[in-house]
Protein backbone atom coordinates (compact mmCIF):
# COMPACT_ATOMS: atom_id res chain seq x y z
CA UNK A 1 9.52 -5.65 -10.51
CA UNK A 2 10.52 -6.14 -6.98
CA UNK A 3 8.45 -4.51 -3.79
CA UNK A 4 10.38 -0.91 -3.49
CA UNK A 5 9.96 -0.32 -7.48
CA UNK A 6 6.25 -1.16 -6.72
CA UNK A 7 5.74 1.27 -3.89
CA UNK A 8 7.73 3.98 -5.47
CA UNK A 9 5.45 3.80 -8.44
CA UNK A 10 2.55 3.89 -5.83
CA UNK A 11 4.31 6.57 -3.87
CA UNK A 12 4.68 9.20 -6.76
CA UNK A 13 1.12 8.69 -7.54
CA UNK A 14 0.14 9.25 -4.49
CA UNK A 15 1.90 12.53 -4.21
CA UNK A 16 0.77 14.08 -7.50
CA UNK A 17 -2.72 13.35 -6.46
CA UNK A 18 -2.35 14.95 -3.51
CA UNK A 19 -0.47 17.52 -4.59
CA UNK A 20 -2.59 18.54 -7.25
CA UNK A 21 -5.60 18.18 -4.82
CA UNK A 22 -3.89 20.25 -1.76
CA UNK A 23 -1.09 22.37 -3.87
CA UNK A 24 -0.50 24.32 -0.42
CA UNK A 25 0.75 21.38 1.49
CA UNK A 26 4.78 21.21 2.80
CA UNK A 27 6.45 19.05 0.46
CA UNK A 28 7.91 17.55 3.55
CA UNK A 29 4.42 16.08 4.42
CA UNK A 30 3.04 15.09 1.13
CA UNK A 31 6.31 12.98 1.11
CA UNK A 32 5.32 11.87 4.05
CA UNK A 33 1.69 10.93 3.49
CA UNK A 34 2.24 9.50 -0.28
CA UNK A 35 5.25 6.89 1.80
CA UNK A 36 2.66 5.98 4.48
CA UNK A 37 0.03 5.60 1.36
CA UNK A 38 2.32 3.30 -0.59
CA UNK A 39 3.39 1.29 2.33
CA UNK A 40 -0.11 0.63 2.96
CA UNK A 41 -1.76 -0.07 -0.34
CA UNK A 42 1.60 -2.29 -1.57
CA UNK A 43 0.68 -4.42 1.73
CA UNK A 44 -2.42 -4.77 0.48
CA UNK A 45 -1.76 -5.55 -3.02
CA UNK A 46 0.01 -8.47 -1.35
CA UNK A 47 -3.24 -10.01 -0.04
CA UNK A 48 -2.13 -8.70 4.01
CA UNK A 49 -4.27 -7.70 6.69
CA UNK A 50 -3.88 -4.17 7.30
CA UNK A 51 -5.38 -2.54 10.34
CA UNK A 52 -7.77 -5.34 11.27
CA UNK A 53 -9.32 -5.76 7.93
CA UNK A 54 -8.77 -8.71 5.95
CA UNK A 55 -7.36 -7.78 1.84
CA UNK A 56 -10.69 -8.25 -0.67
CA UNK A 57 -7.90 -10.21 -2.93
CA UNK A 58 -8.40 -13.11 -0.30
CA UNK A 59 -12.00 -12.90 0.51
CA UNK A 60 -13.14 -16.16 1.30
CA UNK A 61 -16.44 -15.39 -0.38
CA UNK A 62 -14.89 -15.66 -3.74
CA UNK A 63 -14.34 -18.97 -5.78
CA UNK A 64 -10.91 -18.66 -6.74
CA UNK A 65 -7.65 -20.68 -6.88
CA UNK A 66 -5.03 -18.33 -5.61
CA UNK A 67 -2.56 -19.45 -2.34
CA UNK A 68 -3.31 -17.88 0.77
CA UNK A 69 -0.89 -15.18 1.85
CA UNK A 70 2.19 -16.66 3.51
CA UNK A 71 2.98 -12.92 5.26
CA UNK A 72 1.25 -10.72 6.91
CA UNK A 73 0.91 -6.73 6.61
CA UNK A 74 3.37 -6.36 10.08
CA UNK A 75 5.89 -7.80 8.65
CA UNK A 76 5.93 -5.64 4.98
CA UNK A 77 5.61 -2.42 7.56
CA UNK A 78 8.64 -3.53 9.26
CA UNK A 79 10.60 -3.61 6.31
CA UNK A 80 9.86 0.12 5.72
């Protein structure tokens, strides 16, 4: 699966949810919200900082043998 099938997966969840939670809210904006939401939670998935705040995947607490990220959460938003 490559990056847009993820976030479009992540995106549709994200508007059910919140259109089962807020079933009065403009389409328009739900659309809107759910993007934002799977922009933000596929960077994450990716091990990137978002906002200042480092991904749990790549806490450096934890004894694990995964590669550091090689990209950070900018550059995924810029490819939105």
């Amino acid at each position: 699966m490559n990056s847009r099938e993820y976030k479009a997966i992540i995106g549709r969840i994200s508007f059910n949810l919140l259109k089962k939670r807020f079933p009065g809210l403009d389409k328009k904006h739900l659309t809107e919200v759910a993007t934002q939401i799977a922009v933000n939670v596929h960077a994450r998935m990716y091990g990137a900082n978002v906002d200042g705040v480092d991904s749990p995947i790549w806490n450096n607490n934890c004894d694990n043998n995964r590669p550091e990220p090689q990209i950070d959460a900018t550059e995924l938003l810029k490819n939105e």
